[in-house]
Protein backbone atom coordinates (compact mmCIF):
# COMPACT_ATOMS: atom_id res chain seq x y z
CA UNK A 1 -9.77 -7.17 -20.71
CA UNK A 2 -12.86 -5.01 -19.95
CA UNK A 3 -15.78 -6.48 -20.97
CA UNK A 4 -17.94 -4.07 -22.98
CA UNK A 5 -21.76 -3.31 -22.18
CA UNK A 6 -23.65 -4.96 -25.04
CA UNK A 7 -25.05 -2.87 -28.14
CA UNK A 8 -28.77 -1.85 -27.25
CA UNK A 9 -30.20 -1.92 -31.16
CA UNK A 10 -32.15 0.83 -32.91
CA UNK A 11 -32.80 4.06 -30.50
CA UNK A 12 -36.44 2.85 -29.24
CA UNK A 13 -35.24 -0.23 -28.09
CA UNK A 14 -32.38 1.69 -26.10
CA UNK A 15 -34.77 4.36 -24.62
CA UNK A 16 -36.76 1.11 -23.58
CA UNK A 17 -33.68 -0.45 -21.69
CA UNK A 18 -32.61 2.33 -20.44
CA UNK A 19 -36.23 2.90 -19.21
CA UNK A 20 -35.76 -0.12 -17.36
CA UNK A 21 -32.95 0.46 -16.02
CA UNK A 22 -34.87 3.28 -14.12
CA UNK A 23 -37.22 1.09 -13.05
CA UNK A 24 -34.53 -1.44 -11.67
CA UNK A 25 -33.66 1.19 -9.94
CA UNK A 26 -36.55 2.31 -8.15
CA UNK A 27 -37.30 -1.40 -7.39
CA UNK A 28 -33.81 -1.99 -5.64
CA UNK A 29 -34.31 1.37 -4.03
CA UNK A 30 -37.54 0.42 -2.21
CA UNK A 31 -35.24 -2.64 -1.21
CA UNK A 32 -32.30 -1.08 -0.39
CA UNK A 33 -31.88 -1.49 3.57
CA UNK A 34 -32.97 -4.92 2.62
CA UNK A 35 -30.44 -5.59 0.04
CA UNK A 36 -27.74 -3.64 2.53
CA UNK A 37 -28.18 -5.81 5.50
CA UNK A 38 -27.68 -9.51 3.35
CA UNK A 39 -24.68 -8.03 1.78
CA UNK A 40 -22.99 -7.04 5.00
CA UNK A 41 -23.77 -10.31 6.32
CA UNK A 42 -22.16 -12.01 3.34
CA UNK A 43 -19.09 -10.03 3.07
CA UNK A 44 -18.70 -10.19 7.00
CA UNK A 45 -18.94 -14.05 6.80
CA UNK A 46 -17.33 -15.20 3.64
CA UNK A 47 -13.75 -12.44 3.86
CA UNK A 48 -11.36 -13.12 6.00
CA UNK A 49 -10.70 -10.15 8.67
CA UNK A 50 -13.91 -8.64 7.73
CA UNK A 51 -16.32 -9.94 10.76
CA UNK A 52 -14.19 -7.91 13.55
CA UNK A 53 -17.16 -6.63 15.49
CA UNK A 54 -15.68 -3.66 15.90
CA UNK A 55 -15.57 -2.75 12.45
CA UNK A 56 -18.96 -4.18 11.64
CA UNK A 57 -20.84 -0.29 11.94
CA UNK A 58 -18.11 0.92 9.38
CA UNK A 59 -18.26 -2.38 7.10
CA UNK A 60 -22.05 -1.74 6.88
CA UNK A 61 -21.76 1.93 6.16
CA UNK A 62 -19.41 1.25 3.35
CA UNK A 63 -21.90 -1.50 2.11
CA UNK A 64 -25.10 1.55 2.36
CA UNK A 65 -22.59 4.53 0.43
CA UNK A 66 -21.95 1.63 -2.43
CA UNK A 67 -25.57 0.66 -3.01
CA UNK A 68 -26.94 4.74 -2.73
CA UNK A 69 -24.48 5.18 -5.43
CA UNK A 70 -24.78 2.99 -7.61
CA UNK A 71 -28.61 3.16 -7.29
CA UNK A 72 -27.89 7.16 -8.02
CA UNK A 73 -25.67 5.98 -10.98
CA UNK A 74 -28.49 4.11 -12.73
CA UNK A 75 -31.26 6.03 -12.29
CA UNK A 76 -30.06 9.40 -13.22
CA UNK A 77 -27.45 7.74 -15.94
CA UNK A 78 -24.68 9.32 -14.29
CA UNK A 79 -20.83 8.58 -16.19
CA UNK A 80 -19.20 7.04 -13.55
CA UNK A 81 -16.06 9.92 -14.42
CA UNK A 82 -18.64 12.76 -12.64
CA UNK A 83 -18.78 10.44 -9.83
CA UNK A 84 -16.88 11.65 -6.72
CA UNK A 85 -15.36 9.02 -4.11
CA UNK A 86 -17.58 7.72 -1.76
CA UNK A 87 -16.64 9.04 2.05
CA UNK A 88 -17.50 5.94 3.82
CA UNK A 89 -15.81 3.20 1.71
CA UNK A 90 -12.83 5.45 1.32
CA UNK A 91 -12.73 5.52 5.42
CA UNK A 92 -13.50 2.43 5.66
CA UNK A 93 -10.61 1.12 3.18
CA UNK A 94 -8.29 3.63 5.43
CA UNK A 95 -9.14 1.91 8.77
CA UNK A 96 -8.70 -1.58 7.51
CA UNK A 97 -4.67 -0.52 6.58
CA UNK A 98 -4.83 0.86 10.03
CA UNK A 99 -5.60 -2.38 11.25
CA UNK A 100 -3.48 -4.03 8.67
CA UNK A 101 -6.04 -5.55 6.82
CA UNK A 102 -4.49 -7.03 3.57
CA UNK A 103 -6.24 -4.96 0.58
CA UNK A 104 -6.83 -8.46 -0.80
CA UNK A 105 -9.47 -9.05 1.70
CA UNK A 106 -10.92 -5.33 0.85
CA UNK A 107 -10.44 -6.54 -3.23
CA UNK A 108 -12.83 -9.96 -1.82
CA UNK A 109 -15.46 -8.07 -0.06
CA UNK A 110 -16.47 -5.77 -3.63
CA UNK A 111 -16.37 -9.48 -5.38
CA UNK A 112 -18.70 -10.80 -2.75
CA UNK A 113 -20.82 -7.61 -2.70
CA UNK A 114 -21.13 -7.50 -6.55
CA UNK A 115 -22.21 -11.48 -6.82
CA UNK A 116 -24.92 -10.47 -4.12
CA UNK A 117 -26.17 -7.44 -5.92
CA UNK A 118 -26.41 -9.24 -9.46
CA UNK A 119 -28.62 -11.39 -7.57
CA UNK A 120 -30.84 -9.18 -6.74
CA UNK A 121 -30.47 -7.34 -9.91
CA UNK A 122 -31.76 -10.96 -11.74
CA UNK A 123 -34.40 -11.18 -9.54
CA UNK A 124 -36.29 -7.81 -10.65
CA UNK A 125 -35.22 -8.31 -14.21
CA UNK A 126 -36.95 -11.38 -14.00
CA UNK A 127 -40.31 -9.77 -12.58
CA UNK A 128 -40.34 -6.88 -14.89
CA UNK A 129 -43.20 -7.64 -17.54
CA UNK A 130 -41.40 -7.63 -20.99
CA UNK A 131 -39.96 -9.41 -23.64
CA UNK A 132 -36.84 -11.95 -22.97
CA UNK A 133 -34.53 -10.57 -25.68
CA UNK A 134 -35.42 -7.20 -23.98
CA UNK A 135 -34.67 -8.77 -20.25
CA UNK A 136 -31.44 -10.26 -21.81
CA UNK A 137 -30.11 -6.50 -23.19
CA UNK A 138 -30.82 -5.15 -19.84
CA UNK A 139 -29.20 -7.84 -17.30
CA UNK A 140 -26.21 -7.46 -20.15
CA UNK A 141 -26.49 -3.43 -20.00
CA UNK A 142 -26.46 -3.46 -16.17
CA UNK A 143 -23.37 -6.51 -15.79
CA UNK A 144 -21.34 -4.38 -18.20
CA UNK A 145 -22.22 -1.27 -15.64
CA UNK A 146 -21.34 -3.21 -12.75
CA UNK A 147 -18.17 -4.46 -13.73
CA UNK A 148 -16.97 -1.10 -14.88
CA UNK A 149 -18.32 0.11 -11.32
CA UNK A 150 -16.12 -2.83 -9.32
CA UNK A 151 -13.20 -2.01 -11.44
CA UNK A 152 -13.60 1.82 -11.05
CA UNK A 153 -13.80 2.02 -6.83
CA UNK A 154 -11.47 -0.96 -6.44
CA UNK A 155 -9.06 0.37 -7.77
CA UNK A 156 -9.69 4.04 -6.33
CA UNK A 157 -9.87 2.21 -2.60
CA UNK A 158 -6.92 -0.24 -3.19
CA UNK A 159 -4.85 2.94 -3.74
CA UNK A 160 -6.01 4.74 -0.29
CA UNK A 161 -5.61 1.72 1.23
CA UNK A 162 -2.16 1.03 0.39
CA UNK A 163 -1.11 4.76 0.79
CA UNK A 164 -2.59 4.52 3.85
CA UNK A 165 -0.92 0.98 4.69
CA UNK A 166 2.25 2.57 4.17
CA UNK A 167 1.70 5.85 5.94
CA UNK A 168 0.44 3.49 9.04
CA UNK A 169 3.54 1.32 8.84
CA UNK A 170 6.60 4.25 8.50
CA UNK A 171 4.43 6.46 11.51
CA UNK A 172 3.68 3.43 13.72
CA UNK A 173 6.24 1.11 13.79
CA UNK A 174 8.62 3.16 16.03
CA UNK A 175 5.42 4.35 17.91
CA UNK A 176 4.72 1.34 18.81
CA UNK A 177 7.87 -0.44 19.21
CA UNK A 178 8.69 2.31 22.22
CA UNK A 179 5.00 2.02 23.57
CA UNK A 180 6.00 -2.34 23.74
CA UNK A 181 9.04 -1.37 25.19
CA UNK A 182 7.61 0.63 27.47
CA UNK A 183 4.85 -1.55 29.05
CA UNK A 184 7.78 -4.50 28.94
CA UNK A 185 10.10 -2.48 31.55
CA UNK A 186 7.07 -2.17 33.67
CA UNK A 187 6.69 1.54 32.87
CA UNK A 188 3.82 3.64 33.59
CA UNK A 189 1.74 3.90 30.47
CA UNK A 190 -1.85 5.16 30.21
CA UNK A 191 -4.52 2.05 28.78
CA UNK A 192 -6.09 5.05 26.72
CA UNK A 193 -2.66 6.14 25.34
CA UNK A 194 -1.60 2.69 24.44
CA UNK A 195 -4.95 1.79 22.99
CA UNK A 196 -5.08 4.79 20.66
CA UNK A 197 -1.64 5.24 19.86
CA UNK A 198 -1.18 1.57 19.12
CA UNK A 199 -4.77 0.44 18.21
CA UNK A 200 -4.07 -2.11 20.99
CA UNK A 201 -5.78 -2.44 23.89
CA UNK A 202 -4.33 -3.77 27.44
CA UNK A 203 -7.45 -4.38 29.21
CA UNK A 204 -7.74 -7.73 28.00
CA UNK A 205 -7.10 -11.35 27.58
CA UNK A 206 -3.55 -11.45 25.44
CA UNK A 207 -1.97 -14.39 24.16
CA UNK A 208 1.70 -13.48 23.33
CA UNK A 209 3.79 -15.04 20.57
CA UNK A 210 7.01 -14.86 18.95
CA UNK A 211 7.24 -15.37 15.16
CA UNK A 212 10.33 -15.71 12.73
CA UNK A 213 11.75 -17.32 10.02
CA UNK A 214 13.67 -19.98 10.60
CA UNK A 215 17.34 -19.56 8.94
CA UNK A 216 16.20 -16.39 7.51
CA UNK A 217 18.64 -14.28 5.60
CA UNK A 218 20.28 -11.43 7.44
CA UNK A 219 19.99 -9.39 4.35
CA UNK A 220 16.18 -9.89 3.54
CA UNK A 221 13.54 -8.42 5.32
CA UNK A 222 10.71 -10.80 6.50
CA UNK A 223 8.68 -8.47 8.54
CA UNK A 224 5.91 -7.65 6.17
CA UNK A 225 5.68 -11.69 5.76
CA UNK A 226 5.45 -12.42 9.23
CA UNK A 227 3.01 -9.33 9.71
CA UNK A 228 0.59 -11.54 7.05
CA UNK A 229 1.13 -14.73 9.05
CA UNK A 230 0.34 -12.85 11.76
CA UNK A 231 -3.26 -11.70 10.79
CA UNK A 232 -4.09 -15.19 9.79
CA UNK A 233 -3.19 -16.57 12.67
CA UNK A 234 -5.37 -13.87 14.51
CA UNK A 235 -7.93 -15.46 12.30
CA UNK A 236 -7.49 -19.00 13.41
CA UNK A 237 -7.44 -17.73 17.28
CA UNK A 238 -11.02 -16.10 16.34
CA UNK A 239 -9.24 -12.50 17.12
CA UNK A 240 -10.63 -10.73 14.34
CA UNK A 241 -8.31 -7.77 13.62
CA UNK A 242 -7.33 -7.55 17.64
CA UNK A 243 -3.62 -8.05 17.08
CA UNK A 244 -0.58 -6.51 17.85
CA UNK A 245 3.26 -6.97 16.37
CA UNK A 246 6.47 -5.09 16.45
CA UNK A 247 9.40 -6.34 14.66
CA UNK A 248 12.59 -7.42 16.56
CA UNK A 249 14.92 -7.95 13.46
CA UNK A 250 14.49 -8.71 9.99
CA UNK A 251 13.27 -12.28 10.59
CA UNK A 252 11.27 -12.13 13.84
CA UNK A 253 8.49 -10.18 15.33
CA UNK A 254 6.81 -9.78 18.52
CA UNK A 255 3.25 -10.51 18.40
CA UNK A 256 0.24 -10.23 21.03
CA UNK A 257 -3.40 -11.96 20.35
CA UNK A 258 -6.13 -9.97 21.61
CA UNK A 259 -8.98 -12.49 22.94
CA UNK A 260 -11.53 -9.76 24.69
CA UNK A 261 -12.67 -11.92 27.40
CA UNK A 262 -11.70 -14.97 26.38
CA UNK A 263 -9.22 -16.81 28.73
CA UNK A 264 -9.76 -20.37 26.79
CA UNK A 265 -6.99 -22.72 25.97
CA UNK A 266 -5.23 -22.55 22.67
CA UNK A 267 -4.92 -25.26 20.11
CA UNK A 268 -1.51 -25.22 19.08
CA UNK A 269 -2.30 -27.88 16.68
CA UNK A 270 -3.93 -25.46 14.42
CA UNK A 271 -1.31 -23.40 14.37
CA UNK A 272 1.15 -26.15 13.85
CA UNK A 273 -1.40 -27.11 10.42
CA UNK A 274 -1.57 -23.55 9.39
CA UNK A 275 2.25 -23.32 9.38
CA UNK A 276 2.22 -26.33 6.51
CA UNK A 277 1.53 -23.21 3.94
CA UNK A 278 4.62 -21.36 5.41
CA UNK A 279 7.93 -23.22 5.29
CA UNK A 280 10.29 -21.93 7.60
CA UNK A 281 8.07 -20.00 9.55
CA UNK A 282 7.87 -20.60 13.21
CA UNK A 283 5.75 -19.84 16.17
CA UNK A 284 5.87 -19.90 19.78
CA UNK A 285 2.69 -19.10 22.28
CA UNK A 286 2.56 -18.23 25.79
CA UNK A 287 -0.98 -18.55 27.61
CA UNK A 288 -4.04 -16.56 27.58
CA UNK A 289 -3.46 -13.80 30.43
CA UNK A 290 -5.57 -10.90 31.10
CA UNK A 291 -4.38 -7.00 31.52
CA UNK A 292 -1.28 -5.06 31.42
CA UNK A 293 0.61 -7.89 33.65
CA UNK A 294 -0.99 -10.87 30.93
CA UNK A 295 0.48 -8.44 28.62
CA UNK A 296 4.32 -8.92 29.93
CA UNK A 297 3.93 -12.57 31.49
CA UNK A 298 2.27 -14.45 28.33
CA UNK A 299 5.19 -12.53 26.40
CA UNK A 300 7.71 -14.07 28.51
CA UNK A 301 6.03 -17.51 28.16
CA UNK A 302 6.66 -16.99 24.25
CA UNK A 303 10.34 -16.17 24.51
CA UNK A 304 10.38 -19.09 27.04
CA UNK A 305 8.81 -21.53 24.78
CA UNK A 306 11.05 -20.47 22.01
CA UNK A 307 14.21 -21.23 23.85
CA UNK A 308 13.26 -25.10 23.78
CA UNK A 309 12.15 -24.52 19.25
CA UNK A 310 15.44 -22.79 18.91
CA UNK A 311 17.47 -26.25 20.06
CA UNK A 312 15.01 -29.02 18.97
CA UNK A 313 15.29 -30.70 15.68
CA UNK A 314 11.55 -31.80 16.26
CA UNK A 315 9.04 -30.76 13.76
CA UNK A 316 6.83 -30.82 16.58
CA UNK A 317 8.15 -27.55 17.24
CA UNK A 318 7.64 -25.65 14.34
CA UNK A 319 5.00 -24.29 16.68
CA UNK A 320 5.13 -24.72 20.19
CA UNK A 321 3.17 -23.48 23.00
CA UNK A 322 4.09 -22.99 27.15
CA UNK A 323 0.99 -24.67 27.67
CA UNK A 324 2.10 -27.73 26.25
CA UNK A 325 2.98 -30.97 28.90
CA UNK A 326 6.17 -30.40 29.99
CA UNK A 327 7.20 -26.87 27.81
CA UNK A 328 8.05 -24.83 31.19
CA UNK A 329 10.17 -27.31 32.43
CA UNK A 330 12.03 -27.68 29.39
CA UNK A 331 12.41 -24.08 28.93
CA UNK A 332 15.28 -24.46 32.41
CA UNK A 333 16.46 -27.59 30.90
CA UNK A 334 17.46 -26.17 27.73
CA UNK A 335 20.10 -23.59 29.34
CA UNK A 336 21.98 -26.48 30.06
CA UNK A 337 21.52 -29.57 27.56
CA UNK A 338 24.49 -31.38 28.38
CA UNK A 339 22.91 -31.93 32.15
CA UNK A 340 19.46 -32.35 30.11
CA UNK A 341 20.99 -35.18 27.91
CA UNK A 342 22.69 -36.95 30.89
CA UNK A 343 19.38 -36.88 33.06
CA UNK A 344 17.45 -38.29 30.04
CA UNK A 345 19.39 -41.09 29.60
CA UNK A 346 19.44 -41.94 33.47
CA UNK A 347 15.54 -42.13 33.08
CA UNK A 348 15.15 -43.96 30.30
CA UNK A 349 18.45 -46.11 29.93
CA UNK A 350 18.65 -47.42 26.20
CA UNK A 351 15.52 -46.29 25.31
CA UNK A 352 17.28 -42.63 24.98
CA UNK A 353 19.08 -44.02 21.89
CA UNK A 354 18.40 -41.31 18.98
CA UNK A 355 17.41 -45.12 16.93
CA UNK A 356 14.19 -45.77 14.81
CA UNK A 357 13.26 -48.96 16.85
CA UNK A 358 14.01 -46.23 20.35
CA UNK A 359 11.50 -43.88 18.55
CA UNK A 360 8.63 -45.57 18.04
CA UNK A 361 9.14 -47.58 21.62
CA UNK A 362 9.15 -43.82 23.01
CA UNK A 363 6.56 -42.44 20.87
CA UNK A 364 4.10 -45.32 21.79
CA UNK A 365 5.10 -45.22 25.56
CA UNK A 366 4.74 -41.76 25.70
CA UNK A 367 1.05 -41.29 24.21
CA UNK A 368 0.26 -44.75 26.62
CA UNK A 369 1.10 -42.88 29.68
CA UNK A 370 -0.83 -39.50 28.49
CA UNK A 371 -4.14 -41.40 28.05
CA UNK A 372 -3.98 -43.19 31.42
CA UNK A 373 -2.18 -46.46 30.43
CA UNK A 374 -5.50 -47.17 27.81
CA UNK A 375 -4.22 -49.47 24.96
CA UNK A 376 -7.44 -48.85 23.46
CA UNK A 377 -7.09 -45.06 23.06
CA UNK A 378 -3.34 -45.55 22.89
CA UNK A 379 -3.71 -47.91 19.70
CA UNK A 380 -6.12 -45.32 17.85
CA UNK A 381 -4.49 -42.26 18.04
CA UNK A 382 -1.03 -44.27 16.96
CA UNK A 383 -3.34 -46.21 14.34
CA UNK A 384 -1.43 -49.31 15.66
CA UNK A 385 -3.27 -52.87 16.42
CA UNK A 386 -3.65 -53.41 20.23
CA UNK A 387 -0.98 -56.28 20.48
CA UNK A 388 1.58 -54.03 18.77
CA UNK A 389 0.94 -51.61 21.34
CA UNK A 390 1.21 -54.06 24.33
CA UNK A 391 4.39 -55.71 22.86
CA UNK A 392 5.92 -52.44 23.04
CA UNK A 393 5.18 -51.03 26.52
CA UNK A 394 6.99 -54.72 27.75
CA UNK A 395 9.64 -53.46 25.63
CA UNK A 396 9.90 -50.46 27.03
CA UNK A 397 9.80 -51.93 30.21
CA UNK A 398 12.25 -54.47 29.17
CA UNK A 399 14.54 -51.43 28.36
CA UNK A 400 14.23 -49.43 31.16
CA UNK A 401 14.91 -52.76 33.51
CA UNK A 402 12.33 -51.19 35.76
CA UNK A 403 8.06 -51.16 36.18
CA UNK A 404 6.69 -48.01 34.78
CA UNK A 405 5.64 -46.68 37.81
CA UNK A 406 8.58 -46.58 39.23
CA UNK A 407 9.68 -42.57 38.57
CA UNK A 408 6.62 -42.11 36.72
CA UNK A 409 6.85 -38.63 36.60
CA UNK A 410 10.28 -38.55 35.31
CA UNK A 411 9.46 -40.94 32.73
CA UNK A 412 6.62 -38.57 31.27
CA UNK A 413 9.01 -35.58 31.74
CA UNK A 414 11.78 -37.54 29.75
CA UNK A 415 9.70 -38.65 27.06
CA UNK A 416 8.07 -35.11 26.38
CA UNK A 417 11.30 -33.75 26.63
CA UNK A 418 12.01 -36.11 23.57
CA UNK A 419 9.16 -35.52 21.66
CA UNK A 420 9.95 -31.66 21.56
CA UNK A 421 13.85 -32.09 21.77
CA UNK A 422 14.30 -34.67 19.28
CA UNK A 423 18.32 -35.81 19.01
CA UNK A 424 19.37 -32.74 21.03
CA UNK A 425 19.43 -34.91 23.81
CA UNK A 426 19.70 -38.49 23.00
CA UNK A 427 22.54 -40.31 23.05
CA UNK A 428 23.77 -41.52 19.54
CA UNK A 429 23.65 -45.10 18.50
CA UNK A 430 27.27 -46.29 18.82
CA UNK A 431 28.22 -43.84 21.41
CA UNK A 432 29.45 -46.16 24.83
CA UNK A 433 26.66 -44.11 26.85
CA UNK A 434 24.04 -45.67 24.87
């Protein structure tokens, strides 16, 4: 419910508030680049997909229009039903859906920008040189104004932007789809084309990914979900709004990761966490590659890297990168796991058992080896004392009836392969392999 502004008393105690109101006003006006520049920095920092550099000239342009109106509004006591939409928010809301900015994150930034105004608006009240039960009437008077001013352009913007949103998606998705397509077959396509058709551009560092749903039904249509984990993920991989997806089927899109200029490893294991709000959702990630070629090769990294999820029963692999130790190799083992299983077990001998007590023998083995053979670092990241780690390499040893660095770089293939795998290629307890 709409809170209403409070009752301002007899009429010379109105004409006084609204007096004030004037001089509010004024004061904020002689502020205003002031109070324009802190709320762009607050909205920019505190909403998600809001601090795309790119966007910043338009975000603070939106920010200006807002404040001239509603500084207009209260100093000439204009109803807000003579007020006419405001160009540069309304463009502004547009190019977000362009970029497919949730209107959530447009909803946020007025929230943000109102708190921040308030503030400022308590801050003259404060000064002005009057009586507090006066002081009270007007901070009420101009809250009541405010929120009828939040709910009024909100709700004007959220309807642009999801007209807009809509408009974007039904003209763009085929667009762009034949554009991918396009650049995939190694046809000629202009960078200026691509970048304007598909508000992509080529000349960068891309990280490619595939996303989908993981048993997804045929009938339901999970694009617009995966679109959304999509733009957070850009978010985690600090790409702003620089992000590109076309949909493959119902349950799985295409998606590329613009990084400008940066060619930096990326930390799957944030992904991995981020997917804990998302059951069923998975991701794979090729590297960071620059221009059109990065474009096609970090794409077929993806696909690659999603040919070893689609097999393992590892939760590991809910998101899984071709970066990872051991992820392109498995990518050629996987087109023929029978051979896979049999070489893993010729490695590793019992320890390929798909047992508990195998598990934690390979587990522990396997994070010895990556740190160098240290039982200190070994027993910290397993948050195991140092004797149970040492009691389990000579297992392992025991196992294997062989040193471990005898085929050492088998045995680190073999246990990776594990650790993404899972029981697709061990050998089950009671079988006469094992």
């Amino acid at each position: 419910m709409q809170p209403a502004q409070a009752p301002l008393g007899d009429e010379a105690e109105q004409n006084e508030v609204m007096a004030l109101v004037m001089v509010i006003g004024d004061r904020l006006g002689i502020r205003h680049q002031e109070i324009v520049t802190r709320m762009t920095d607050v909205i920019a920092r505190e909403v998600d997909y809001l601090n795309d550099p790119e966007l910043m000239a338009m975000l603070r342009a939106s920010v200006d229009s807002n404040i001239s109106t509603i500084l207009h509004i209260i100093r000439n006591e204009i109803p807000l039903e003579h007020v006419q939409p405001i160009t540069a928010a309304t463009e502004y809301a547009l190019r977000l859906a362009q970029r497919g900015v949730p209107g959530a994150s447009l909803r946020r930034a007025y929230h943000f920008g109102s708190d921040d105004l308030r503030t400022w608006i308590f801050e003259e009240v404060e000064q002005l040189d009057c009586e507090p039960d006066v002081k009270l009437k007007l901070l009420h008077h101009l809250a009541g104004f405010m929120h009828k001013y939040i709910d009024w352009i909100t709700q004007l913007l959220l309807e642009a932007h999801e007209d807009e949103r809509q408009r974007w998606i039904d003209q763009g998705a085929s667009e762009t789809a034949s554009l991918v397509a396009k650049v995939l077959a190694r046809q000629p396509v202009s960078l200026t084309e691509f970048a304007t058709r598909a508000r992509y551009r080529l000349d960068q560092v891309h990280v490619g990914a595939v996303c989908w749903i993981d048993g997804a039904n045929s009938g339901t249509d999970q694009t617009a979900a995966l679109g959304d984990l999509a733009l957070r993920l850009a978010v985690i991989l600090g790409c702003g709004t620089r992000v590109l997806f076309t949909a493959v089927d119902r349950g799985t899109v295409w998606v590329w990761f613009g990084r400008g200029r940066e060619a930096g490893p990326v930390d799957v294991e944030v992904v991995r966490s981020a997917l804990q709000d998302s059951p069923g959702a998975r991701v794979s990630l090729g590297l960071p590659i620059e221009g059109i070629d990065g474009f096609r090769r970090s794409h077929d990294q993806a696909e690659a890297a999603k040919s070893v999820a689609i097999v393992s029963s590892s939760e590991v692999t809910h998101a899984i990168g071709f970066g990872e130790r051991g992820v392109p190799i498995m990518a050629m083992l996987v087109r023929d796991l029978a051979a896979a299983r049999r070489w893993v077990y010729d490695v590793l001998g019992p320890l390929a058992r798909d047992g508990e007590a195998e598990g934690r023998t390979r587990e522990t083995l396997r994070v010895f080896l990556g740190t160098g053979g240290s039982y200190a670092q070994t027993s910290e990241r397993l948050l195991l004392h140092r004797n149970s780690v040492k009691y389990r390499i000579r297992k392992a040893e025991d196992e294997r009836g062989r040193p471990l660095e005898d085929d050492r770089l088998d045995l680190e293939l073999a246990l990776q392969v594990c650790h993404f795998l899972g029981d697709t290629v061990l050998v089950p307890l009671g079988d006469p392999e094992g």
